[in-house]
C-alpha atoms as a PDB file:
ATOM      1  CA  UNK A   1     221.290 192.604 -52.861  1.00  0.00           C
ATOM      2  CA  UNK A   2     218.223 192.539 -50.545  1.00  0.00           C
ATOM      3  CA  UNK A   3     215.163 194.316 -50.740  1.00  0.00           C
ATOM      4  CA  UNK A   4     215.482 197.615 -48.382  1.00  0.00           C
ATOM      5  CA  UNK A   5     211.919 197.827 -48.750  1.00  0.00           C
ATOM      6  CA  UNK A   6     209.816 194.578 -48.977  1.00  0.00           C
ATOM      7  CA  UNK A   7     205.705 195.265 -48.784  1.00  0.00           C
ATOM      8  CA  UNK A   8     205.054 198.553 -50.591  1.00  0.00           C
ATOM      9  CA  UNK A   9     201.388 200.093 -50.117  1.00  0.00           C
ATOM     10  CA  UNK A  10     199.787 201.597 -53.355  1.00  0.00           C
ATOM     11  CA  UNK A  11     197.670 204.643 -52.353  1.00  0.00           C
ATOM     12  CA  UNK A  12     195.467 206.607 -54.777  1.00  0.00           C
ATOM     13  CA  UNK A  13     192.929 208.899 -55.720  1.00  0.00           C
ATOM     14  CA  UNK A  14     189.683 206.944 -56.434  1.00  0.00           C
ATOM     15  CA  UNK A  15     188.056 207.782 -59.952  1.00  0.00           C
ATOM     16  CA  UNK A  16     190.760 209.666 -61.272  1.00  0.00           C
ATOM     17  CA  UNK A  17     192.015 208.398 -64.388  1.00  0.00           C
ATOM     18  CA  UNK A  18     195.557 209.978 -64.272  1.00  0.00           C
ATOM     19  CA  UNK A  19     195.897 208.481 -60.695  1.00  0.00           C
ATOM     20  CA  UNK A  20     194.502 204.652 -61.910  1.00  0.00           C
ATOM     21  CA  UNK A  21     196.973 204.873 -64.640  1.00  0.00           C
ATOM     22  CA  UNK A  22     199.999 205.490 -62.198  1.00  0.00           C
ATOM     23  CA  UNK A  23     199.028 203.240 -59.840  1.00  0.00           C
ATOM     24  CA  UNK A  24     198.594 200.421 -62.907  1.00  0.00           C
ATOM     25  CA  UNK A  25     202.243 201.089 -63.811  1.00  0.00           C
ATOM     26  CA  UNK A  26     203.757 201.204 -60.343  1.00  0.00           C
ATOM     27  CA  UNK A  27     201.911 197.591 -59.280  1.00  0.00           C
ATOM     28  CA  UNK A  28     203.285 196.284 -62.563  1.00  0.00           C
ATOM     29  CA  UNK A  29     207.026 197.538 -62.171  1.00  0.00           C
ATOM     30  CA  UNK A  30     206.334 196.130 -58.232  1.00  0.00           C
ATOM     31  CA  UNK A  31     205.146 193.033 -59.206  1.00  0.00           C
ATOM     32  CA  UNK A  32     207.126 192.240 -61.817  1.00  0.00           C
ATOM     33  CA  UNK A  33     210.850 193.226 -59.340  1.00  0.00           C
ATOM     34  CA  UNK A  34     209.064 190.734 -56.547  1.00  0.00           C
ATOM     35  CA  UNK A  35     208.114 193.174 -54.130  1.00  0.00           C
ATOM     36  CA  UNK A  36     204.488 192.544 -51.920  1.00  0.00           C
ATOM     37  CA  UNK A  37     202.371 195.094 -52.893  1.00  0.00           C
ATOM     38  CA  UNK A  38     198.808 196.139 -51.119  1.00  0.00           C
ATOM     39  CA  UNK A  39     195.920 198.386 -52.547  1.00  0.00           C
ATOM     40  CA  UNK A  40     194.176 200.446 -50.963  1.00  0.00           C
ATOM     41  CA  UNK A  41     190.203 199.185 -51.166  1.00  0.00           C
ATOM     42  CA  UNK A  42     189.215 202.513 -52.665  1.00  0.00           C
ATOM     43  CA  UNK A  43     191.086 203.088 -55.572  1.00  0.00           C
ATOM     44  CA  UNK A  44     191.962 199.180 -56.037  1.00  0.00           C
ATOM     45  CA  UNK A  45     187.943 198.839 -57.737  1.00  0.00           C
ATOM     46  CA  UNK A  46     188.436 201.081 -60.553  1.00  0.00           C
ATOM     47  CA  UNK A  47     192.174 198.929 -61.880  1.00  0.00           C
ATOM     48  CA  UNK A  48     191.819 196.622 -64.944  1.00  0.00           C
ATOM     49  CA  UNK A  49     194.295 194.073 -62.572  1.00  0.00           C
ATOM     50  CA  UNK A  50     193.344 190.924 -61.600  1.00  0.00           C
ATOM     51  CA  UNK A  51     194.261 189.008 -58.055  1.00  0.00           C
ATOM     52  CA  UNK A  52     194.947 192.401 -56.038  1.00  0.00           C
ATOM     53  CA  UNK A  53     195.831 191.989 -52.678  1.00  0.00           C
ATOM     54  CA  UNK A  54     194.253 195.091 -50.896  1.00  0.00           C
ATOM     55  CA  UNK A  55     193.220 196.658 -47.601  1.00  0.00           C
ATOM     56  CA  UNK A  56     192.637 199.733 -45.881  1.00  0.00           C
ATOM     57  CA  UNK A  57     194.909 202.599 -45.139  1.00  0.00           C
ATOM     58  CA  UNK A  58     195.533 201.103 -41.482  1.00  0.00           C
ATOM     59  CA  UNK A  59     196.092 197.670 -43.163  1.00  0.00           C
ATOM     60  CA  UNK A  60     198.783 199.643 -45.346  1.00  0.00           C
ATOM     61  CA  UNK A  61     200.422 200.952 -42.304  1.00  0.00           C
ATOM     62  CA  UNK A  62     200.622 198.132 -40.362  1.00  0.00           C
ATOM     63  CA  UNK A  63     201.787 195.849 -42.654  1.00  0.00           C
ATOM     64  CA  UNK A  64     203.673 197.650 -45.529  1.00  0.00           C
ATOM     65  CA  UNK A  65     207.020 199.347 -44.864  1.00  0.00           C
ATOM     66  CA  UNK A  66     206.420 202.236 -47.844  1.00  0.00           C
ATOM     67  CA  UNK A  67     203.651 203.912 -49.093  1.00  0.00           C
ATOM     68  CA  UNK A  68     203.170 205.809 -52.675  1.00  0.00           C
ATOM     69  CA  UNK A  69     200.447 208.255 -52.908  1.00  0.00           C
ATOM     70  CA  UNK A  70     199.221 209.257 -55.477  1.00  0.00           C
ATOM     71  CA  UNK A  71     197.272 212.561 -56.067  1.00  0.00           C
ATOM     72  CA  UNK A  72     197.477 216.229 -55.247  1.00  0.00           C
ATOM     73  CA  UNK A  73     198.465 217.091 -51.607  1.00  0.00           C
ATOM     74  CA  UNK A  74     194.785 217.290 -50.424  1.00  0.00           C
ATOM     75  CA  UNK A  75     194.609 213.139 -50.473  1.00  0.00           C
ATOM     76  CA  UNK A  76     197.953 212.969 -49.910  1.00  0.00           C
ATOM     77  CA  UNK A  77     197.466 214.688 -46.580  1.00  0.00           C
ATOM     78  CA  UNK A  78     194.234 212.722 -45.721  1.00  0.00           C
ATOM     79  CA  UNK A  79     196.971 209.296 -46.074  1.00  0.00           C
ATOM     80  CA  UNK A  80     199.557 211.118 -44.164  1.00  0.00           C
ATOM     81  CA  UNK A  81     197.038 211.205 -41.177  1.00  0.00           C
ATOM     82  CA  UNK A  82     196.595 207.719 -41.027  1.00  0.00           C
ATOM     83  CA  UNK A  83     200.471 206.617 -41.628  1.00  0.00           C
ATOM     84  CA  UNK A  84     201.429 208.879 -39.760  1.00  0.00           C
ATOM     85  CA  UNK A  85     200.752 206.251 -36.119  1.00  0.00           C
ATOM     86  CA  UNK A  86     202.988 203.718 -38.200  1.00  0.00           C
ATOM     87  CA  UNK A  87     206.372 203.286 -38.524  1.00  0.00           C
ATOM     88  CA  UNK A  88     206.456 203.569 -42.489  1.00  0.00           C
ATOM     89  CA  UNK A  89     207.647 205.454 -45.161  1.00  0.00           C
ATOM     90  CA  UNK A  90     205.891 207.758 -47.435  1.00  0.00           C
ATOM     91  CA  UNK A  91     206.089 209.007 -50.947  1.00  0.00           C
ATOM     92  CA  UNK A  92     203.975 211.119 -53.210  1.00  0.00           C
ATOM     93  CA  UNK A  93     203.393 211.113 -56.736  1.00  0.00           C
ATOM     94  CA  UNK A  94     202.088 214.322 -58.439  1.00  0.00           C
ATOM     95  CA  UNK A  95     198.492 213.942 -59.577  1.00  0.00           C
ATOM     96  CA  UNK A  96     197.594 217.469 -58.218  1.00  0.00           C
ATOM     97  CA  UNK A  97     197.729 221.212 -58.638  1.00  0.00           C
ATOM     98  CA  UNK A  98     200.972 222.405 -56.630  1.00  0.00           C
ATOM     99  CA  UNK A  99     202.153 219.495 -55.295  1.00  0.00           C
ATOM    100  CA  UNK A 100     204.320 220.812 -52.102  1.00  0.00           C
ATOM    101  CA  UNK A 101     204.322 217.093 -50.711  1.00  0.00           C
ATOM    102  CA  UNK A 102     203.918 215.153 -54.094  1.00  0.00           C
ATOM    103  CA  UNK A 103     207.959 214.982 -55.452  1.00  0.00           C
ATOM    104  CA  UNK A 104     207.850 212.006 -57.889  1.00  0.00           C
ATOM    105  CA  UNK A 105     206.344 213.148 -61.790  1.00  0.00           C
ATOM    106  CA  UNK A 106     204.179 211.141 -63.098  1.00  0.00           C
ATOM    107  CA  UNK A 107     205.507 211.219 -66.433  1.00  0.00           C
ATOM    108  CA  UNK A 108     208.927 210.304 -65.490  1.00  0.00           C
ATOM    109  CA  UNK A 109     208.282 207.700 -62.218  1.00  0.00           C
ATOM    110  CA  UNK A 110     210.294 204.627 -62.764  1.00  0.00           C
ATOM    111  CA  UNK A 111     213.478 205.772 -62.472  1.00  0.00           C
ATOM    112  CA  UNK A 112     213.539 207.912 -59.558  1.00  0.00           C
ATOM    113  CA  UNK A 113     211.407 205.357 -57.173  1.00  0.00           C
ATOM    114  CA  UNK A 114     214.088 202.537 -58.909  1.00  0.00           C
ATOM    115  CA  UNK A 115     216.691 205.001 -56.790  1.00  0.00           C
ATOM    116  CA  UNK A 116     214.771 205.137 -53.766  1.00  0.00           C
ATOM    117  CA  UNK A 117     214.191 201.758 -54.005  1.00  0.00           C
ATOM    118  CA  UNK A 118     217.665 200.626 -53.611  1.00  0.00           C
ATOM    119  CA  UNK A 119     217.868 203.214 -50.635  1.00  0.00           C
ATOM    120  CA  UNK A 120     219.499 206.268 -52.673  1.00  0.00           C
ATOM    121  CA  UNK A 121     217.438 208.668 -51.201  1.00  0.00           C
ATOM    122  CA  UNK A 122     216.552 210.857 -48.076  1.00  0.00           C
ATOM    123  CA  UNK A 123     214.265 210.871 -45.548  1.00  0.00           C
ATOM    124  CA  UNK A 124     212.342 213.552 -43.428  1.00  0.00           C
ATOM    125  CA  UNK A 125     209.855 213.661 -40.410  1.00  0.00           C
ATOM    126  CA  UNK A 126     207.597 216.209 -40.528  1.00  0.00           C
ATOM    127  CA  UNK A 127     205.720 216.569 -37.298  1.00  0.00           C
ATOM    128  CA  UNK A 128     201.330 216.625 -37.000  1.00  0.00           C
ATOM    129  CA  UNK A 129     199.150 218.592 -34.557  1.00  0.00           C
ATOM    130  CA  UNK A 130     196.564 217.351 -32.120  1.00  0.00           C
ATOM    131  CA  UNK A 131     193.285 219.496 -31.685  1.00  0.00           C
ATOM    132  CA  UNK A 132     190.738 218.867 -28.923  1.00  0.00           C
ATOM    133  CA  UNK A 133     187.219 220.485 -28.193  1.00  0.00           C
ATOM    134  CA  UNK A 134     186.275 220.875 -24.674  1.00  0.00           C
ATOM    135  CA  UNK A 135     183.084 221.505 -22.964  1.00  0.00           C
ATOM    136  CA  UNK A 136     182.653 222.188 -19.669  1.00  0.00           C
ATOM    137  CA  UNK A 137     186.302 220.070 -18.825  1.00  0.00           C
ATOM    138  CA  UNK A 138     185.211 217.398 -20.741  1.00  0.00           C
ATOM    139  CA  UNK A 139     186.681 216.224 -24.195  1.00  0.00           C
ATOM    140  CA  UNK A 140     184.037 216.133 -27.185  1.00  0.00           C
ATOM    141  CA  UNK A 141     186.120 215.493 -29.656  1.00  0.00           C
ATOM    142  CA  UNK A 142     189.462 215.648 -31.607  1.00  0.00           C
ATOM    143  CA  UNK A 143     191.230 215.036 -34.341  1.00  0.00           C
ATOM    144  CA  UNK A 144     195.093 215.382 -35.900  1.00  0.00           C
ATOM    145  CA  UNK A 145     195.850 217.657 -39.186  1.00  0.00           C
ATOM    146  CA  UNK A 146     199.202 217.848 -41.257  1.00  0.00           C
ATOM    147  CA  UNK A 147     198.865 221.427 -42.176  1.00  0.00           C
ATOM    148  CA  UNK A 148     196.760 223.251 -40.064  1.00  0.00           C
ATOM    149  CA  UNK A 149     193.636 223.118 -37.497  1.00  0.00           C
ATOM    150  CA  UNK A 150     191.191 226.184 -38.303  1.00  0.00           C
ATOM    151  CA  UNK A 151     188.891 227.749 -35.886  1.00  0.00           C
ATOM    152  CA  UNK A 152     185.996 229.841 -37.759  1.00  0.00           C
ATOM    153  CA  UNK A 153     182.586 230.367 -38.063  1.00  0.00           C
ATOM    154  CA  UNK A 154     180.481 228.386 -39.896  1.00  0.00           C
ATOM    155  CA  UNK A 155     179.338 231.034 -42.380  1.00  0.00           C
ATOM    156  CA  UNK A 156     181.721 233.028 -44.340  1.00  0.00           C
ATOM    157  CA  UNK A 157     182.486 236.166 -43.328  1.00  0.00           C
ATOM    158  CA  UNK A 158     181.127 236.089 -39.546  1.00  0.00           C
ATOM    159  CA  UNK A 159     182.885 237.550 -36.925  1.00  0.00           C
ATOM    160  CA  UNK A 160     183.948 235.576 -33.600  1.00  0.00           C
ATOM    161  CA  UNK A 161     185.592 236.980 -30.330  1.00  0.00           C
ATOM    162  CA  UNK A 162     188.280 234.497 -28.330  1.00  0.00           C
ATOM    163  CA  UNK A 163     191.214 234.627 -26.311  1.00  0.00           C
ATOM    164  CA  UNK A 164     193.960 233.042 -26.897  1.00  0.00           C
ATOM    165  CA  UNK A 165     196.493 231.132 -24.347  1.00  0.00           C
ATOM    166  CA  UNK A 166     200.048 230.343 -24.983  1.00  0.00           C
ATOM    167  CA  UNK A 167     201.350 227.445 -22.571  1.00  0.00           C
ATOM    168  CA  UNK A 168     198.670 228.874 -20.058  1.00  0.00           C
ATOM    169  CA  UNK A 169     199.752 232.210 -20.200  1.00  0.00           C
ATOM    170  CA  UNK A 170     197.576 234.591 -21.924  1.00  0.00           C
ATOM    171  CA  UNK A 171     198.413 236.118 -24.936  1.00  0.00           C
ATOM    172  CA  UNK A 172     195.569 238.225 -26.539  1.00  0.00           C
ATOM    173  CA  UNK A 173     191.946 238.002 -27.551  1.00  0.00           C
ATOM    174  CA  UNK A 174     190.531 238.939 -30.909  1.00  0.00           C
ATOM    175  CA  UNK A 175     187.468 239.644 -32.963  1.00  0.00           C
ATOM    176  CA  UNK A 176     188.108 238.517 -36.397  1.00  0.00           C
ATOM    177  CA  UNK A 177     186.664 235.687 -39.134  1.00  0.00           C
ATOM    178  CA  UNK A 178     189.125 233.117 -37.137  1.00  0.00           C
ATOM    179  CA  UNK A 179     192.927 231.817 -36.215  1.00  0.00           C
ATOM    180  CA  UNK A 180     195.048 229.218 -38.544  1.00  0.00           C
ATOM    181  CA  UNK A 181     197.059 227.236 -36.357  1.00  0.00           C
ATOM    182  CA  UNK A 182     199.726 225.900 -38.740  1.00  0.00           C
ATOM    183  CA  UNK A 183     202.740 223.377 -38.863  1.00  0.00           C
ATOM    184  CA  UNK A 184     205.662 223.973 -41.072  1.00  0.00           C
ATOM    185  CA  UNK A 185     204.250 221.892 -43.586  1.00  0.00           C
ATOM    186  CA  UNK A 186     201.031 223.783 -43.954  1.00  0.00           C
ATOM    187  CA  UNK A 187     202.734 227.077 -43.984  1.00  0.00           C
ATOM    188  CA  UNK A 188     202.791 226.980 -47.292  1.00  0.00           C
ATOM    189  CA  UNK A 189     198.993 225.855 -47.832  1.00  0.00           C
ATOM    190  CA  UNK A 190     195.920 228.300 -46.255  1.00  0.00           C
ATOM    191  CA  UNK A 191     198.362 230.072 -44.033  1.00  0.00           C
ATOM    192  CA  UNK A 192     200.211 231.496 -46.488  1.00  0.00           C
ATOM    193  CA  UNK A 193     197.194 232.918 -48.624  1.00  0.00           C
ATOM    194  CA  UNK A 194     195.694 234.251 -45.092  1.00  0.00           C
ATOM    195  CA  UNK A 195     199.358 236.016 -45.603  1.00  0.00           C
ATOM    196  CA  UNK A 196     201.343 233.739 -42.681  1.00  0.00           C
ATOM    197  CA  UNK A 197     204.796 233.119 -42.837  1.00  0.00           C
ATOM    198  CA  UNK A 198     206.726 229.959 -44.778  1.00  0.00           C
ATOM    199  CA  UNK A 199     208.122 228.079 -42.341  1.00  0.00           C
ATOM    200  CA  UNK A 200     211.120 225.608 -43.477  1.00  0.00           C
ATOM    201  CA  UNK A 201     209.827 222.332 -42.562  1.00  0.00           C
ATOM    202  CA  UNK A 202     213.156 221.475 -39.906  1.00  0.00           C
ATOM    203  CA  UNK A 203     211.703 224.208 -37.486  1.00  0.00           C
ATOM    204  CA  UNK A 204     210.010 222.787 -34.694  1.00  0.00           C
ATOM    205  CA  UNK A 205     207.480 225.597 -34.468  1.00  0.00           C
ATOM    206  CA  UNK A 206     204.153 226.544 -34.917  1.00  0.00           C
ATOM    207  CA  UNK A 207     202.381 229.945 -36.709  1.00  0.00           C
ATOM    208  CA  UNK A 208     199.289 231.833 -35.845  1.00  0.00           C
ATOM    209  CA  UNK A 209     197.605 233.642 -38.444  1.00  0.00           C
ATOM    210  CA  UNK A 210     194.329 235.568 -38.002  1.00  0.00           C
ATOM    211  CA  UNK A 211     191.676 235.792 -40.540  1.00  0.00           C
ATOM    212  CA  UNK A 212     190.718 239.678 -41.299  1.00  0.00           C
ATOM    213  CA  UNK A 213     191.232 240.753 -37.123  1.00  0.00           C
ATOM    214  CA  UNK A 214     189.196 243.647 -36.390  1.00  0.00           C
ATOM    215  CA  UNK A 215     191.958 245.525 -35.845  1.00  0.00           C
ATOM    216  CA  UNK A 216     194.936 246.764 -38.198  1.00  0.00           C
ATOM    217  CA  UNK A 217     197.710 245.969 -35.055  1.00  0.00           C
ATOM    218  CA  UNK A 218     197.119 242.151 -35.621  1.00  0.00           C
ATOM    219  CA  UNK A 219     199.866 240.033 -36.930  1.00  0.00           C
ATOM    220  CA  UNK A 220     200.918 236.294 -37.383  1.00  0.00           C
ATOM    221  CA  UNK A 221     203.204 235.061 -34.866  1.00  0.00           C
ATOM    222  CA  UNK A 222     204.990 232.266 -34.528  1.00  0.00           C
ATOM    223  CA  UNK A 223     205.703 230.232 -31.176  1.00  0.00           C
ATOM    224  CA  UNK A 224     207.572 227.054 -30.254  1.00  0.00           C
ATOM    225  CA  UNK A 225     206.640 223.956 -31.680  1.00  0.00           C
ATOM    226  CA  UNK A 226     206.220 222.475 -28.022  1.00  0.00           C
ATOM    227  CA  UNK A 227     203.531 225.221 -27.131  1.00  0.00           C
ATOM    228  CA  UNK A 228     200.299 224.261 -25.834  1.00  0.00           C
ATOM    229  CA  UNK A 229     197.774 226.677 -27.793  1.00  0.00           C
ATOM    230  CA  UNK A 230     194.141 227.149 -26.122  1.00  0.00           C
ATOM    231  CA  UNK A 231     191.805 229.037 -27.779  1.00  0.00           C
ATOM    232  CA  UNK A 232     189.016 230.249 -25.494  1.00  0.00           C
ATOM    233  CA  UNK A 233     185.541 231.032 -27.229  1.00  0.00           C
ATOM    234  CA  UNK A 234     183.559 233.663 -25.718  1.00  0.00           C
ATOM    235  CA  UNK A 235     179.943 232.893 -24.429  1.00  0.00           C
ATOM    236  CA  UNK A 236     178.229 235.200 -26.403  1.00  0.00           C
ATOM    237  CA  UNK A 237     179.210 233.925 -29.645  1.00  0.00           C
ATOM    238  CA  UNK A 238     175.987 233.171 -31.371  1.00  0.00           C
ATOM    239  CA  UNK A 239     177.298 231.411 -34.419  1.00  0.00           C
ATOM    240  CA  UNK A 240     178.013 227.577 -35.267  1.00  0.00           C
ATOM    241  CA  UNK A 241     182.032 227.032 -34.693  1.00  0.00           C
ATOM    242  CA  UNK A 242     183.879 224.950 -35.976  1.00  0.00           C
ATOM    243  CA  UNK A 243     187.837 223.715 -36.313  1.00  0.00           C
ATOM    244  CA  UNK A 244     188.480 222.616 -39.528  1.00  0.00           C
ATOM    245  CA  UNK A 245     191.692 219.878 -39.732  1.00  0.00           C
ATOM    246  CA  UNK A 246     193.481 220.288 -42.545  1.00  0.00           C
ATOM    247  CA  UNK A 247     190.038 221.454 -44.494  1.00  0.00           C
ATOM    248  CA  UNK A 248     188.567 217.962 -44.346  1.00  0.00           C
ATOM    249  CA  UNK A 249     187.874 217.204 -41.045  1.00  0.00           C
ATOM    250  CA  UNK A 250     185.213 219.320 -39.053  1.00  0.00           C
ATOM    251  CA  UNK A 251     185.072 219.465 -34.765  1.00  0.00           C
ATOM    252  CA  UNK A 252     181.928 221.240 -33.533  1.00  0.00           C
ATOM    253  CA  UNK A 253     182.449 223.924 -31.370  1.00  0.00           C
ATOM    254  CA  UNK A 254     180.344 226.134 -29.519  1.00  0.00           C
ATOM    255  CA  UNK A 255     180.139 229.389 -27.141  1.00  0.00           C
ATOM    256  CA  UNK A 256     181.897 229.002 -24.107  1.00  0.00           C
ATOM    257  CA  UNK A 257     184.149 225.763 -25.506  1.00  0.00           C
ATOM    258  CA  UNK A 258     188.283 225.365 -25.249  1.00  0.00           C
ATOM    259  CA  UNK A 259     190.080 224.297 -28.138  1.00  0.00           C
ATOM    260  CA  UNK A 260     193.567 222.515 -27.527  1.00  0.00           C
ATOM    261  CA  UNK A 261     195.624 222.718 -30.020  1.00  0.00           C
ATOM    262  CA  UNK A 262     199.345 220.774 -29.915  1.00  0.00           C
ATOM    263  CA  UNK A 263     201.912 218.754 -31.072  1.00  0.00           C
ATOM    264  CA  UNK A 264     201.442 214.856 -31.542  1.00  0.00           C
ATOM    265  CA  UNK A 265     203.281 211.937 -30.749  1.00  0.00           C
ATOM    266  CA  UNK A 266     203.075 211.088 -34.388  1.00  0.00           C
ATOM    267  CA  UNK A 267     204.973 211.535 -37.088  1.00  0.00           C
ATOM    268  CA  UNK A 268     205.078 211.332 -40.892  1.00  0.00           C
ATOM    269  CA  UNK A 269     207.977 209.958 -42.603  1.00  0.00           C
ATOM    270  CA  UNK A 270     208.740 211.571 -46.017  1.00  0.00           C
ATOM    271  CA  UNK A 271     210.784 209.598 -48.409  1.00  0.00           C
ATOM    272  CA  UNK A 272     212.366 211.954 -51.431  1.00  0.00           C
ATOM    273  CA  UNK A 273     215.075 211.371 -53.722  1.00  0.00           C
ATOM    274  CA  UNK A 274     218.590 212.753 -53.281  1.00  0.00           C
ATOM    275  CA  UNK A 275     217.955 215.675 -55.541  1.00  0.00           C
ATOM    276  CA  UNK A 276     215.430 217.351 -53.372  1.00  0.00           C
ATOM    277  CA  UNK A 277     215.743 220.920 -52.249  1.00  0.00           C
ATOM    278  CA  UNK A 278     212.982 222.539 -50.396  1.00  0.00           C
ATOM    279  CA  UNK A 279     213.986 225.613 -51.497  1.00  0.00           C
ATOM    280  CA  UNK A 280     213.787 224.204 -55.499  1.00  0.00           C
ATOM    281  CA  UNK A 281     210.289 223.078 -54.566  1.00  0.00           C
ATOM    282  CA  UNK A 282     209.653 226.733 -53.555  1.00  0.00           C
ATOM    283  CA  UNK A 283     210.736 228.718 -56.340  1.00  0.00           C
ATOM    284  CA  UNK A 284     209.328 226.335 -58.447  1.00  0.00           C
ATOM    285  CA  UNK A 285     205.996 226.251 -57.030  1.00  0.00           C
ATOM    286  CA  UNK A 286     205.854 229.731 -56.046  1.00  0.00           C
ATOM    287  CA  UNK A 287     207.629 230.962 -59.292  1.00  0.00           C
ATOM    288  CA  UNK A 288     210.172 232.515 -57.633  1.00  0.00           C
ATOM    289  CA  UNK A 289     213.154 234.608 -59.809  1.00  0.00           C
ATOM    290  CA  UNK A 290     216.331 231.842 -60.728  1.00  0.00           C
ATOM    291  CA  UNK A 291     219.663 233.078 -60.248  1.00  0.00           C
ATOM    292  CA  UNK A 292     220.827 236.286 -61.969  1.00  0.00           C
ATOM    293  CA  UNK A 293     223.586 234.640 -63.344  1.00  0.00           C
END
């Protein structure tokens, strides 16, 4: 039978010895059942393998047609950035905390990815967000984030005042620590502590969550996942701003700025095996009660 999947991209954690060791056993089982396989540069240094082919994450997505990741959902979302402007697959394995977008074990791997592997599995796209700083009209910068784009201060517990736009229409503005602007698939990362709502990762919507509002009538809400949210700072903010995608990636804002925030073009490709539920990840993660009987 042939190969549903022919280059596979090995993604991982770099100096994490749980993560080296997975990635060691997936390039042999790859290797050794003909498939291509590319490393990325990063975690490729710190495996006891010899004549690696490797390259970047871009390299990966260009050239491979599935990637494994391997590591908590922090770097797996950091990957999912990248691959998501490719057409490529994507799986996780578990070398985290949680795990919300890791499904594959670590201590049981070979047999599930041998499933997915001979296409017994399903897949999912799970849209990104696009945010953009403006100053005076013009674009300073931007970025994409899986989860969620964060507007704050850059001091903890410092109060900002903004207004904020839905499709051009205005909706309210606030005093409060900040707004989460969050996909599905971050509603169950810092939106949900800031007390936001899970959304099940089919809706095409987006949540709005502020960060202690100065005002006890403030609530999340949730809009279309088509909406075009602008977030309007006031001028006489007098702290360092910033919009934080997805936690790692940090857009300087200041008084007076406009911050776009919207859907992308891209998309990221989840690969899981047949058994996955969402809602099985949930009460598992969450530790929801099983059924009574």
């Amino acid at each position: 039978m042939a190969q549903l999947y022919k280059t596979i991209g090995l993604i991982g954690k770099p100096d994490h010895d749980g993560a080296t060791a997975t990635i060691e056993t997936l390039h042999e089982y790859l290797i050794a059942n003909k498939y291509c396989v590319i490393v990325e540069h990063a975690v490729a240094q710190s495996l006891n393998i010899n004549n690696l082919e490797t390259g970047n994450l871009t390299d990966i997505g260009k050239q491979a047609d599935l990637a494994i990741v391997v590591g908590g959902d922090g770097y797996m979302l950091g990957a999912a950035r990248v691959l998501a402007c490719y057409d490529i697959g994507v799986i996780g394995v578990n070398r985290g905390n949680l795990g919300f977008l890791t499904d594959l074990s670590p201590l049981d791997i070979i047999p599930p990815l041998a499933q997915i592997l001979a296409g017994e599995s399903r897949s999912e796209q799970r849209f990104i967000i696009e945010a953009e700083v403006y100053r005076h009209g013009k674009l300073k910068s931007s970025n994409s984030a899986v989860n969620e784009a964060v507007l704050h201060a850059g001091k903890v517990a410092s109060m900002i005042e903004f207004e904020v736009y839905i499709d051009g229409s205005f909706m309210f503005s606030q005093r409060s620590d900040g707004l989460i602007v969050s996909t599905p698939t971050g509603s169950t990362a810092y939106s949900m502590s800031a007390g936001g709502p899970i959304l099940t990762p089919n809706l095409n919507a987006l949540s709005l969550v502020p960060m202690f509002p100065h005002t006890l009538t403030s609530r999340p809400i949730v809009v279309d996942g088509n909406s075009e949210i602008k977030l309007v700072l006031a001028n006489d903010n007098h702290e360092s701003l910033q919009v934080s995608c997805d936690g790692h990636v940090i857009l300087a804002v200041m008084p007076g700025d406009e911050v776009i925030i919207k859907k992308s073009d891209a998309r990221i490709c989840l690969i899981h095996p047949l058994d996955h539920n969402y809602f099985t990840v949930l009460r598992n993660k969450l530790s929801w009660g099983n059924r009574l009987y």
